[in-house]
Protein backbone atom coordinates (compact mmCIF):
# COMPACT_ATOMS: atom_id res chain seq x y z
CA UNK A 1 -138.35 203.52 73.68
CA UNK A 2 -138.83 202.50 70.35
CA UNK A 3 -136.21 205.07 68.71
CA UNK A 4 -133.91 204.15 71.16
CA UNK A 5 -133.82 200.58 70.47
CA UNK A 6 -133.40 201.76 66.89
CA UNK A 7 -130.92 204.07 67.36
CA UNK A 8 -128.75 201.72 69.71
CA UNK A 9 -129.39 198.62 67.17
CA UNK A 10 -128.30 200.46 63.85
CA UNK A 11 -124.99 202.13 65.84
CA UNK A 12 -122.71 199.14 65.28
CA UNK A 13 -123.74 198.90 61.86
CA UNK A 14 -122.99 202.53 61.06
CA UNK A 15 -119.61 202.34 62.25
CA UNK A 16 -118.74 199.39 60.53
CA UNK A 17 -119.86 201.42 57.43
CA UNK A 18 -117.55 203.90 58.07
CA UNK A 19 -114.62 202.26 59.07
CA UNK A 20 -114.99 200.18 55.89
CA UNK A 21 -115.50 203.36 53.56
CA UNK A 22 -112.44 205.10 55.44
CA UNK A 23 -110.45 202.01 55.22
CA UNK A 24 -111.47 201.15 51.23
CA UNK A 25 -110.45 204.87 50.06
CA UNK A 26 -107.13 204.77 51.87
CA UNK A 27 -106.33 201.52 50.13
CA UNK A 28 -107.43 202.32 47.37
CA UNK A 29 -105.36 205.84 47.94
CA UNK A 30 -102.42 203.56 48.15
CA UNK A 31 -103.12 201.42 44.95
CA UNK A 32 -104.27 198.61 47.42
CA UNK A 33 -107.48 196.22 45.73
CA UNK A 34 -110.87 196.58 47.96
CA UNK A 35 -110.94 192.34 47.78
CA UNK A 36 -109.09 192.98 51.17
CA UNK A 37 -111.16 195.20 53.28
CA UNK A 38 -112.57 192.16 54.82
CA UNK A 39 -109.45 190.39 56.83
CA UNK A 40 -108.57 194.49 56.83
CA UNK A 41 -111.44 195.01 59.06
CA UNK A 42 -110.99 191.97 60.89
CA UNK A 43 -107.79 193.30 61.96
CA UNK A 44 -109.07 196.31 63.06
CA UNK A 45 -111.15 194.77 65.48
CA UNK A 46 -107.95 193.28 66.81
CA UNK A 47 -107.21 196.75 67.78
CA UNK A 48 -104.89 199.68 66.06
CA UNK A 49 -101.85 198.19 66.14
CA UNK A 50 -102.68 194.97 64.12
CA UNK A 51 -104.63 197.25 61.93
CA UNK A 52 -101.79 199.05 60.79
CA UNK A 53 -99.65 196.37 60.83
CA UNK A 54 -101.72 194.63 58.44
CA UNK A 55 -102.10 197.61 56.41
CA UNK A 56 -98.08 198.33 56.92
CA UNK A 57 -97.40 194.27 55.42
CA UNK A 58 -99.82 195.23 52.35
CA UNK A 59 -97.82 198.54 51.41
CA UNK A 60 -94.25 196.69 51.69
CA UNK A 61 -95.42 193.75 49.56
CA UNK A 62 -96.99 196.57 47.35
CA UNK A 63 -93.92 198.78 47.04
CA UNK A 64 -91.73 195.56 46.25
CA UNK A 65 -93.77 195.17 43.43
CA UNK A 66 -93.79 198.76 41.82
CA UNK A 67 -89.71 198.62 42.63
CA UNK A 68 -89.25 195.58 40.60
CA UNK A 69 -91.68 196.60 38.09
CA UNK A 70 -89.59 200.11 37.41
CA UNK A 71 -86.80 198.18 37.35
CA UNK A 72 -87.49 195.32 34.77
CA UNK A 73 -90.47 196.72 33.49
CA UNK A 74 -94.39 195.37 33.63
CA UNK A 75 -95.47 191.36 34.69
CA UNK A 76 -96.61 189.26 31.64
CA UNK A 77 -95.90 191.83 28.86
CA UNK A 78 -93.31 191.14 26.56
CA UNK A 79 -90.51 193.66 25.89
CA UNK A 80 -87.92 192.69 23.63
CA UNK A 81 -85.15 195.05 25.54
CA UNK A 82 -85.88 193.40 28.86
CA UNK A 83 -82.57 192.93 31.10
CA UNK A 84 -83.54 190.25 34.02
CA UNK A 85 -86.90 187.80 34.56
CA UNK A 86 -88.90 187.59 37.39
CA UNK A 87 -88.19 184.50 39.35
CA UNK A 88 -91.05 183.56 41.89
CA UNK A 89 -90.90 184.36 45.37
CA UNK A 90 -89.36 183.35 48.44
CA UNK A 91 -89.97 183.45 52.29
CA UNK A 92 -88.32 186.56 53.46
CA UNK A 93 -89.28 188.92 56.94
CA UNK A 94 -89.49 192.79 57.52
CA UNK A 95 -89.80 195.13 60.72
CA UNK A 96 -92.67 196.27 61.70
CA UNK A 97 -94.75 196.76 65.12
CA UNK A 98 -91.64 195.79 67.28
CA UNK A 99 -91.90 192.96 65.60
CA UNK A 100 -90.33 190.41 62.76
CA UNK A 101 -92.91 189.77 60.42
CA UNK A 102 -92.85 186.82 57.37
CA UNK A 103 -93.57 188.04 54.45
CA UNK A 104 -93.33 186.84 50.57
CA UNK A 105 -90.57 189.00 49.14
CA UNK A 106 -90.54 188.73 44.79
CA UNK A 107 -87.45 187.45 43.25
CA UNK A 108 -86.33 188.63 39.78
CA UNK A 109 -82.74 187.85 38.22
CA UNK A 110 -80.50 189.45 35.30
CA UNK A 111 -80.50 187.73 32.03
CA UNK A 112 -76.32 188.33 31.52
CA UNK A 113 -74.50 187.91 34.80
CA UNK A 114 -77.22 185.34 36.40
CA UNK A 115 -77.12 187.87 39.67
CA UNK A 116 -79.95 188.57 42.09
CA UNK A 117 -82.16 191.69 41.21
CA UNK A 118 -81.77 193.81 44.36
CA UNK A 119 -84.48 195.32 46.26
CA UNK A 120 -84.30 198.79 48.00
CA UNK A 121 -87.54 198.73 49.95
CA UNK A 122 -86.97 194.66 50.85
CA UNK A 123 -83.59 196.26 52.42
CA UNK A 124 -84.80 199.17 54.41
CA UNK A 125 -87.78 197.06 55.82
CA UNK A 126 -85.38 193.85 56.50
CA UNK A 127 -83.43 195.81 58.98
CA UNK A 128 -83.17 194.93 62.25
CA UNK A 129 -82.05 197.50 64.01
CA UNK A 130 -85.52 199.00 64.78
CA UNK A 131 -86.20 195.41 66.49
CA UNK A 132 -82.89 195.45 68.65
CA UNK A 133 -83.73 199.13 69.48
CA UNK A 134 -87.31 197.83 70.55
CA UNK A 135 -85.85 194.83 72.56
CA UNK A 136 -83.78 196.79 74.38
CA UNK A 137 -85.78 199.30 75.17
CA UNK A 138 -88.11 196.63 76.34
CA UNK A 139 -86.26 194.39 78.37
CA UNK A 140 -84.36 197.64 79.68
CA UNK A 141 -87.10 199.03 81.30
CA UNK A 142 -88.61 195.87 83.39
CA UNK A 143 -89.72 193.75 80.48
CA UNK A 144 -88.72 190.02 81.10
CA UNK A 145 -87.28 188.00 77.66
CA UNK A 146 -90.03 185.36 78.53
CA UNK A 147 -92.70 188.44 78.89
CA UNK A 148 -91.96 189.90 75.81
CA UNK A 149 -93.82 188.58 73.26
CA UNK A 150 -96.92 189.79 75.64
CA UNK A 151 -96.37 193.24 74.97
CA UNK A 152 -97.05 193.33 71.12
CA UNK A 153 -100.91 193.47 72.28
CA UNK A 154 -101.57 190.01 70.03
CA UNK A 155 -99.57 190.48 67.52
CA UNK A 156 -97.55 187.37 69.25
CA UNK A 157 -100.11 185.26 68.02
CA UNK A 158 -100.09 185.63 64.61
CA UNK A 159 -98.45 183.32 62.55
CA UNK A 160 -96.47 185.16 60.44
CA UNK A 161 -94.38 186.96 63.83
CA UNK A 162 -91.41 185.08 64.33
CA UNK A 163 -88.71 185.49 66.60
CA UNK A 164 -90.44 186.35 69.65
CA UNK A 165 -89.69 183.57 71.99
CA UNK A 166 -87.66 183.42 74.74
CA UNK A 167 -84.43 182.81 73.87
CA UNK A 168 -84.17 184.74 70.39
CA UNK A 169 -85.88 187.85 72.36
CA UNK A 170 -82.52 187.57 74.91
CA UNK A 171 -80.42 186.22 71.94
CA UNK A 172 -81.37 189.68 70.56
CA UNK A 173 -81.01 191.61 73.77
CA UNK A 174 -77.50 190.22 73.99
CA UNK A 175 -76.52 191.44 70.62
CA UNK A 176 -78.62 195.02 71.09
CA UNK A 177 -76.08 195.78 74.60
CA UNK A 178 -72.98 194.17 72.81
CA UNK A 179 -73.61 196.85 70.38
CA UNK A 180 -74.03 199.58 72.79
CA UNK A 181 -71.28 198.60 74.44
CA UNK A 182 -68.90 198.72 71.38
CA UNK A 183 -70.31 201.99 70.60
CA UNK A 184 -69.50 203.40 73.70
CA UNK A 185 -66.38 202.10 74.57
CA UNK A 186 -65.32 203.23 70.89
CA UNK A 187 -66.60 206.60 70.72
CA UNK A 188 -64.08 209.12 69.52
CA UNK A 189 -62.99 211.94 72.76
CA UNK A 190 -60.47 214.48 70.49
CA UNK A 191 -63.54 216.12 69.65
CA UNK A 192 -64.79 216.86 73.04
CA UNK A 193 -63.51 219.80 75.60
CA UNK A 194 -63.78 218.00 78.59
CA UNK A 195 -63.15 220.05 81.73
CA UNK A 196 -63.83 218.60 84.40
CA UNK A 197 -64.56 214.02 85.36
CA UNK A 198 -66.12 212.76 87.53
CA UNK A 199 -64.98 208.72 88.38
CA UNK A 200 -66.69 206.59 90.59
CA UNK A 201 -67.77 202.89 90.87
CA UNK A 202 -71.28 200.83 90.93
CA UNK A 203 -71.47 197.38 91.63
CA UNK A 204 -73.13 194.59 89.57
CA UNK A 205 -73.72 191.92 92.62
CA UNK A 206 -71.00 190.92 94.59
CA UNK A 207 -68.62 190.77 92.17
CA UNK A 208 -68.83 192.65 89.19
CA UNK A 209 -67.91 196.63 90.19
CA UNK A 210 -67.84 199.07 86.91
CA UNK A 211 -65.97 201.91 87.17
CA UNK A 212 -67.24 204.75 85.22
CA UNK A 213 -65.93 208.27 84.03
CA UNK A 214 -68.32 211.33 83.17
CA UNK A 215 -67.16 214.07 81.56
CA UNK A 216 -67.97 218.03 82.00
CA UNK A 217 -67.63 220.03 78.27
CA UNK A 218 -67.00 223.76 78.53
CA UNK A 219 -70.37 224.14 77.47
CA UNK A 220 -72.15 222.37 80.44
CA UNK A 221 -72.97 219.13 78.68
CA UNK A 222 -72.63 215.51 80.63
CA UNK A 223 -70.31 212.76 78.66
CA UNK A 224 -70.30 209.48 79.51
CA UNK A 225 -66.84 208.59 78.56
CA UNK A 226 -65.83 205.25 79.35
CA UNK A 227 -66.63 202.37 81.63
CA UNK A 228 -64.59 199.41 83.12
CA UNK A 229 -65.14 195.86 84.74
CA UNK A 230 -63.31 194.65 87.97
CA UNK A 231 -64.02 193.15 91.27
CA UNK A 232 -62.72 196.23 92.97
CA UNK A 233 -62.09 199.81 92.97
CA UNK A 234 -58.30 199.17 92.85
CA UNK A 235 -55.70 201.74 91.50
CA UNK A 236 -54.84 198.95 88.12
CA UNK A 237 -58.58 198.88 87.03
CA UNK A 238 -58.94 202.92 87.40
CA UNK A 239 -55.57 203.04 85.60
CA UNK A 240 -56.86 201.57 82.87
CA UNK A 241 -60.37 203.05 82.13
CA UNK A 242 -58.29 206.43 82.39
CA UNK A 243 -55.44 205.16 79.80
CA UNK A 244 -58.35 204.05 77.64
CA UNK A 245 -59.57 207.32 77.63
CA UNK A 246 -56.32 208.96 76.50
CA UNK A 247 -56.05 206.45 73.52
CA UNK A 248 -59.18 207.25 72.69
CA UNK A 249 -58.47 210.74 71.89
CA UNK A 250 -59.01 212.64 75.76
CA UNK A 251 -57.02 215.84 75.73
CA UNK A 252 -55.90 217.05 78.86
CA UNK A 253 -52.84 219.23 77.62
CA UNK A 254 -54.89 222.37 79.47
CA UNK A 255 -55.26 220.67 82.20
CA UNK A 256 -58.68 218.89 83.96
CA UNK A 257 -60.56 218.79 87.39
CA UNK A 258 -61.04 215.12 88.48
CA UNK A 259 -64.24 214.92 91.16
CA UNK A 260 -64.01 211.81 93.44
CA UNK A 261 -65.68 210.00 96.17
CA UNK A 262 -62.92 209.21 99.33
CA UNK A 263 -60.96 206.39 97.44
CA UNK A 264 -57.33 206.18 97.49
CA UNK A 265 -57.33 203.96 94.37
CA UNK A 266 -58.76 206.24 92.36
CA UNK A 267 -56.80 208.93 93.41
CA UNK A 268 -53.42 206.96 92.76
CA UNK A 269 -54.71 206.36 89.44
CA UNK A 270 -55.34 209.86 88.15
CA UNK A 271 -51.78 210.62 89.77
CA UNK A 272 -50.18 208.09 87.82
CA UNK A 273 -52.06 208.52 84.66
CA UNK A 274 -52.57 212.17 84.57
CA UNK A 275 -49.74 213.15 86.36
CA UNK A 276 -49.39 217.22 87.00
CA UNK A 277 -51.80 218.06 84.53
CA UNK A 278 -54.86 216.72 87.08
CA UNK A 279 -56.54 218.45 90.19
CA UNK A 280 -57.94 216.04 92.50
CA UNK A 281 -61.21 217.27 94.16
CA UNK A 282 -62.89 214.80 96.54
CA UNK A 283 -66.29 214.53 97.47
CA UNK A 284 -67.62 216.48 100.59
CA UNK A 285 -70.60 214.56 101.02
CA UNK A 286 -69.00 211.54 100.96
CA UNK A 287 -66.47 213.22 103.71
CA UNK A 288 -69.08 213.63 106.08
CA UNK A 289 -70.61 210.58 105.38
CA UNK A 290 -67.00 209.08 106.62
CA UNK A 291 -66.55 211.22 109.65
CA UNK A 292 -70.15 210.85 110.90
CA UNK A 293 -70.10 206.80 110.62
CA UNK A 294 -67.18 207.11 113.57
CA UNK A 295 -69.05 209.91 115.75
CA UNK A 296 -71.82 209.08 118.10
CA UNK A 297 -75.45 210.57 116.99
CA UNK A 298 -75.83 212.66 119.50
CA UNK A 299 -73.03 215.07 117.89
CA UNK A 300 -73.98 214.74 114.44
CA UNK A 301 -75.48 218.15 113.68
CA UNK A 302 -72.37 219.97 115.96
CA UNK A 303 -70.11 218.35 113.22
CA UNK A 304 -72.21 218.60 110.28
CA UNK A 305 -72.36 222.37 111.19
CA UNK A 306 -68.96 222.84 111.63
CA UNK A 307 -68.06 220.67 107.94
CA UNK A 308 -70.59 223.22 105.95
CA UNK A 309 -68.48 226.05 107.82
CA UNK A 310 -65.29 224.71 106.76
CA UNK A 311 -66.48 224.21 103.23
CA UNK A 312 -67.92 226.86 102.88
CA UNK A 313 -65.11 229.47 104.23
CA UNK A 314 -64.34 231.91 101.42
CA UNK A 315 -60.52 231.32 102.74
CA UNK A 316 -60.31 227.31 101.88
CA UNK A 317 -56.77 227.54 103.81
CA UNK A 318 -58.77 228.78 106.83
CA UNK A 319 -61.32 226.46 106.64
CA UNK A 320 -58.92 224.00 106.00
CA UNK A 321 -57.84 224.81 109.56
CA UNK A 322 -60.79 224.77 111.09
CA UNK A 323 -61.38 221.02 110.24
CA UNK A 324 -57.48 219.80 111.91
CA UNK A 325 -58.18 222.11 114.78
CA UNK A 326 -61.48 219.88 115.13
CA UNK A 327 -59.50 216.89 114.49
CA UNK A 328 -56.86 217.59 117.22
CA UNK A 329 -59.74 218.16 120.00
CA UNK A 330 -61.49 215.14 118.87
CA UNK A 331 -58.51 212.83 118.60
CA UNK A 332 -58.33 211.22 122.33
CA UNK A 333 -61.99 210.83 123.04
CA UNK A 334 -62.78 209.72 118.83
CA UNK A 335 -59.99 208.80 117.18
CA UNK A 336 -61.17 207.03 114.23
CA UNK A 337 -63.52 210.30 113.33
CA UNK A 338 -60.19 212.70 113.71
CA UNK A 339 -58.37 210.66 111.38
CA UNK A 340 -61.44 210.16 109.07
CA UNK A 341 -61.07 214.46 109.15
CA UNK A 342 -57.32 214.15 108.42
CA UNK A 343 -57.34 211.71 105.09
CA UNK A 344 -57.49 213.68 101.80
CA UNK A 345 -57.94 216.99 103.39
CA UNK A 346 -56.11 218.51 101.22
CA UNK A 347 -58.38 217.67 98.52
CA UNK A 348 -61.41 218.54 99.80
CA UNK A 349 -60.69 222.29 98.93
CA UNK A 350 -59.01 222.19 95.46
CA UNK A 351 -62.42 223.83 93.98
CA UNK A 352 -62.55 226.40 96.34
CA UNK A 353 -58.72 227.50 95.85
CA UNK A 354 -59.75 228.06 91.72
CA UNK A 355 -62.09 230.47 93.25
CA UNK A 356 -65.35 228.90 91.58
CA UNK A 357 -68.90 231.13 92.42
CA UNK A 358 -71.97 229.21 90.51
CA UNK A 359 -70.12 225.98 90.27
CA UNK A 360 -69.33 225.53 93.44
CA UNK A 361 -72.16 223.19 94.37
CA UNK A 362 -71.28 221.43 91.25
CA UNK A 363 -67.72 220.34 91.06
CA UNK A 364 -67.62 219.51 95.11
CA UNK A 365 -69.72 216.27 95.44
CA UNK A 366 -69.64 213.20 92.85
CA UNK A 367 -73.70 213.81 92.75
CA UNK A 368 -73.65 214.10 88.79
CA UNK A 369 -71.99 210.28 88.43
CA UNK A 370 -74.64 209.23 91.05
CA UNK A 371 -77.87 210.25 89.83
CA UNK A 372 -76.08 208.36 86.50
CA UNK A 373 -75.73 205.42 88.46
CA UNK A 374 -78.91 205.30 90.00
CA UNK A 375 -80.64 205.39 86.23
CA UNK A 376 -78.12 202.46 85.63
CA UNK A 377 -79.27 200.60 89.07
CA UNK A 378 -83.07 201.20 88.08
CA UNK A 379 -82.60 199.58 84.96
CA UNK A 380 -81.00 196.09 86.15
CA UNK A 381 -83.19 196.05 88.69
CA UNK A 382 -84.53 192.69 87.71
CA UNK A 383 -81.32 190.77 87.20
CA UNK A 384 -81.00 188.75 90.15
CA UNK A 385 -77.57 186.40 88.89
CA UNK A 386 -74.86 188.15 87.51
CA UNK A 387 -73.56 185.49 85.40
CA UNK A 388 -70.17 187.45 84.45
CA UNK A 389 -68.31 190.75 83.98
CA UNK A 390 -68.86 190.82 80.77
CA UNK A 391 -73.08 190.68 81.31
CA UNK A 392 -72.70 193.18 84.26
CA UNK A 393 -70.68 195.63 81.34
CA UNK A 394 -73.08 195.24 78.82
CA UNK A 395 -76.03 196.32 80.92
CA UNK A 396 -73.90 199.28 82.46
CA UNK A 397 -73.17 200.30 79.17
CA UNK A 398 -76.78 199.99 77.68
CA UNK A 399 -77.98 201.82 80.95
CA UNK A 400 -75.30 204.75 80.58
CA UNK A 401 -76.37 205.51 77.15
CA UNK A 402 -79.75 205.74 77.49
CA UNK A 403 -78.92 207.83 81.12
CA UNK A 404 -76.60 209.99 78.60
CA UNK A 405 -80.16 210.35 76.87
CA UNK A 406 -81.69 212.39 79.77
CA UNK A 407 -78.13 214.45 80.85
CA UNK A 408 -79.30 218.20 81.48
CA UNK A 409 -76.92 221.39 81.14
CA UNK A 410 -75.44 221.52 84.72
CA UNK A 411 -76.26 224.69 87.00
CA UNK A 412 -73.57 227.86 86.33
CA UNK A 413 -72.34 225.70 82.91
CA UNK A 414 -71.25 229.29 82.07
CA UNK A 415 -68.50 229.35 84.24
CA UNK A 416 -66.86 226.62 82.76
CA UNK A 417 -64.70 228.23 80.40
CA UNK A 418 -63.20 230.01 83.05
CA UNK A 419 -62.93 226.80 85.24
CA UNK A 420 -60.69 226.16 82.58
CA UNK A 421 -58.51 228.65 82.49
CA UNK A 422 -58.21 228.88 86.15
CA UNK A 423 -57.51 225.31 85.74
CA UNK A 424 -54.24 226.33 83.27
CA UNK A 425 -52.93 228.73 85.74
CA UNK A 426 -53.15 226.97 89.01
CA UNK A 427 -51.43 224.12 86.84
CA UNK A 428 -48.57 226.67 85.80
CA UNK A 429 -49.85 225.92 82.12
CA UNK A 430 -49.96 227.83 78.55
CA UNK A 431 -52.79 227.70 77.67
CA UNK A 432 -53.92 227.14 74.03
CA UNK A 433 -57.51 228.94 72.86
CA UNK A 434 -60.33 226.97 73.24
CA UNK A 435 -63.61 228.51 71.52
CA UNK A 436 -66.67 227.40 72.85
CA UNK A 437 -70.07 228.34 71.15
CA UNK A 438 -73.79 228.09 73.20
């Protein structure tokens, strides 16, 4: 019993041993006096992140110092060649932890042209980026602006962490998706061979809708290439997220395959913009979706039976049949459900007449722009009052680039080069070479 008590009394004491000793030769390591192991260990009992963020402030202020040192030469000694004078210190901040941190950044000035003695390290630790970066990914993922100062596990409540109230945390969020927003909607597209696009819409409450174009490469890869802001899906807002795209250096000259849900606006647009050089392939899943909403339940599976027969038909022009044969026997008795079969049947089969194998699955349903879109949903989740277009386009964009993040190769991406030469000659086009590299 008596070893025991020992043992469990001395236990604290020899780990505060070592943690000093550990702590003392990495400062010392780092050029760092031992007269601050004690608020050091303090800190650490705060937990790891204030340890090293403590540590992290000591080794900026440090590194300010050697900088200015090399560059005007050692404090208090006199050196008759000398170029600039140290000039105190002033209240300055740096990055660190998620964090903006106050911190006492050394001043020194040149002797001739009176100018400010710049400081490399005070520069790379003064930018914010890493902060927005942090903010957004915050706030992004479920983290309220009021909540976020919570999440630094108590590095809040220190006094030398500023900005991490309320309104600069959303003053900062604001800024982080402005910027992803410019970056996206100003990304170069001569540089990319986009194949194939898929368009669709998601809506931002009841009236904010974003209308958003993914693009295929030749090489598989997922693009999100542009987004737009209306209250609808109408044929003038689709007309001008697709001119956007074509100023912004989109090159369709071989030809592209546009994937769609069932809307007539869209497809007006890429008629108008694109012109001949555009197929027009519409969603099947979002056909039967259509055609089922009009048909009783009760013959549900006959129709979704006969659709996946249709679709499926290595002769599209006979399964094309197939489908008005079933719209003409339906037509007395469900009317709404025959024409539902009729609209944009056409389209439903443009993949299948390029003769496609491992893309089929692919390039026949707008599922790629969904699961996109459902990233984009998860994320604004928690906004409850869409205040205006321009909030509902930041967010989208902010949401799209990080969904961009997590794009995978699609299924049969090896096909694609010869989805686009198919592409060429169903088109009637000459081709030009496009070399594509895995």
């Amino acid at each position: 019993m008596q070893v025991y008590q020992k043992t469990n009394m001395d236990a604290p004491q020899f780990s505060q041993n070592v943690l000093g000793e550990t702590i003392n030769q990495s400062l010392l390591s780092l050029g760092l006096g031992s007269k601050d192991l004690t608020s050091i260990i303090e800190s650490a009992k705060e937990g790891l992140l204030n340890l090293c963020t403590h540590v992290g402030l000591m080794v900026v202020e440090q590194m300010m110092e050697q900088e200015l040192t090399e560059k005007i030469g050692p404090k208090g000694q006199h050196d008759p060649n000398r170029q600039a004078y140290r000039n105190g210190y002033e209240e300055g901040s740096v990055v660190l932890g998620g964090c903006k941190h106050a911190i006492r950044r050394p001043r020194a000035r040149m002797l001739e042209e009176d100018t400010e003695v710049k400081l490399e390290t005070y520069n790379h630790f003064n930018d914010e980026e890493p902060l927005s970066k942090a903010v957004l990914a915050q706030i992004i993922y479920g983290v309220s602006c009021r909540n976020y100062a919570k999440t630094l596990n108590g590095l809040d409540a220190k006094p030398e962490v500023k900005d991490v109230s309320k309104s600069a945390v959303s003053r900062r969020f604001i800024q982080a998706t402005s910027t992803a927003l410019e970056q996206l909607m100003n990304r170069p597209l001569d540089d990319m061979q986009i194949v194939a696009m898929y368009i669709d819409g998601v809506g931002f409450g009841r009236e904010h809708l974003i209308t958003a174009a993914i693009g295929l490469d030749i090489l598989g890869h997922k693009h999100i290439l542009g987004i737009w802001e209306g209250a609808t899906e109408n044929k003038t807002v689709c007309a001008d997220l697709l001119t956007n795209l074509l100023e912004r250096g989109l090159k369709i000259d071989n030809g592209i395959l546009t994937i769609i849900d069932g809307s007539k606006a869209l497809a007006a647009a890429i008629k108008t913009v694109f012109g001949s050089l555009a197929l027009i392939q519409r969603c099947q899943i979002h056909k039967q979706r259509n055609i089922l909403d009009y048909l009783p339940e009760k013959e549900h599976e006959a129709m979704k039976t006969l659709l996946k027969e249709a679709f499926s038909d290595p002769n599209p022009e006979q399964g094309k049949q197939k489908l008005l044969t079933e719209a003409t026997r339906i037509e007395k008795k469900h009317p709404g459900a025959a024409a539902s079969i009729r609209e944009g049947l056409d389209e439903m089969f443009t993949v299948a007449r390029l003769g496609l194998d491992g893309l089929i699955r692919t390039l026949t349903n707008t599922n790629v722009i969904e699961s996109a879109f459902s990233m984009i949903r998860s994320y604004s989740r928690n906004v409850k009052n869409w205040q205006s277009g321009e909030q509902a386009l930041r967010w989208a964009a902010a949401g799209a680039l990080l969904a961009e993040e997590r794009f995978n190769r699609v299924k049969g991406y090896k096909e694609l080069q010869s989805l686009s030469l198919k592409i060429s000659q169903y088109l009637g086009i000459e081709t030009t070479d496009q070399v594509a590299t895995a």
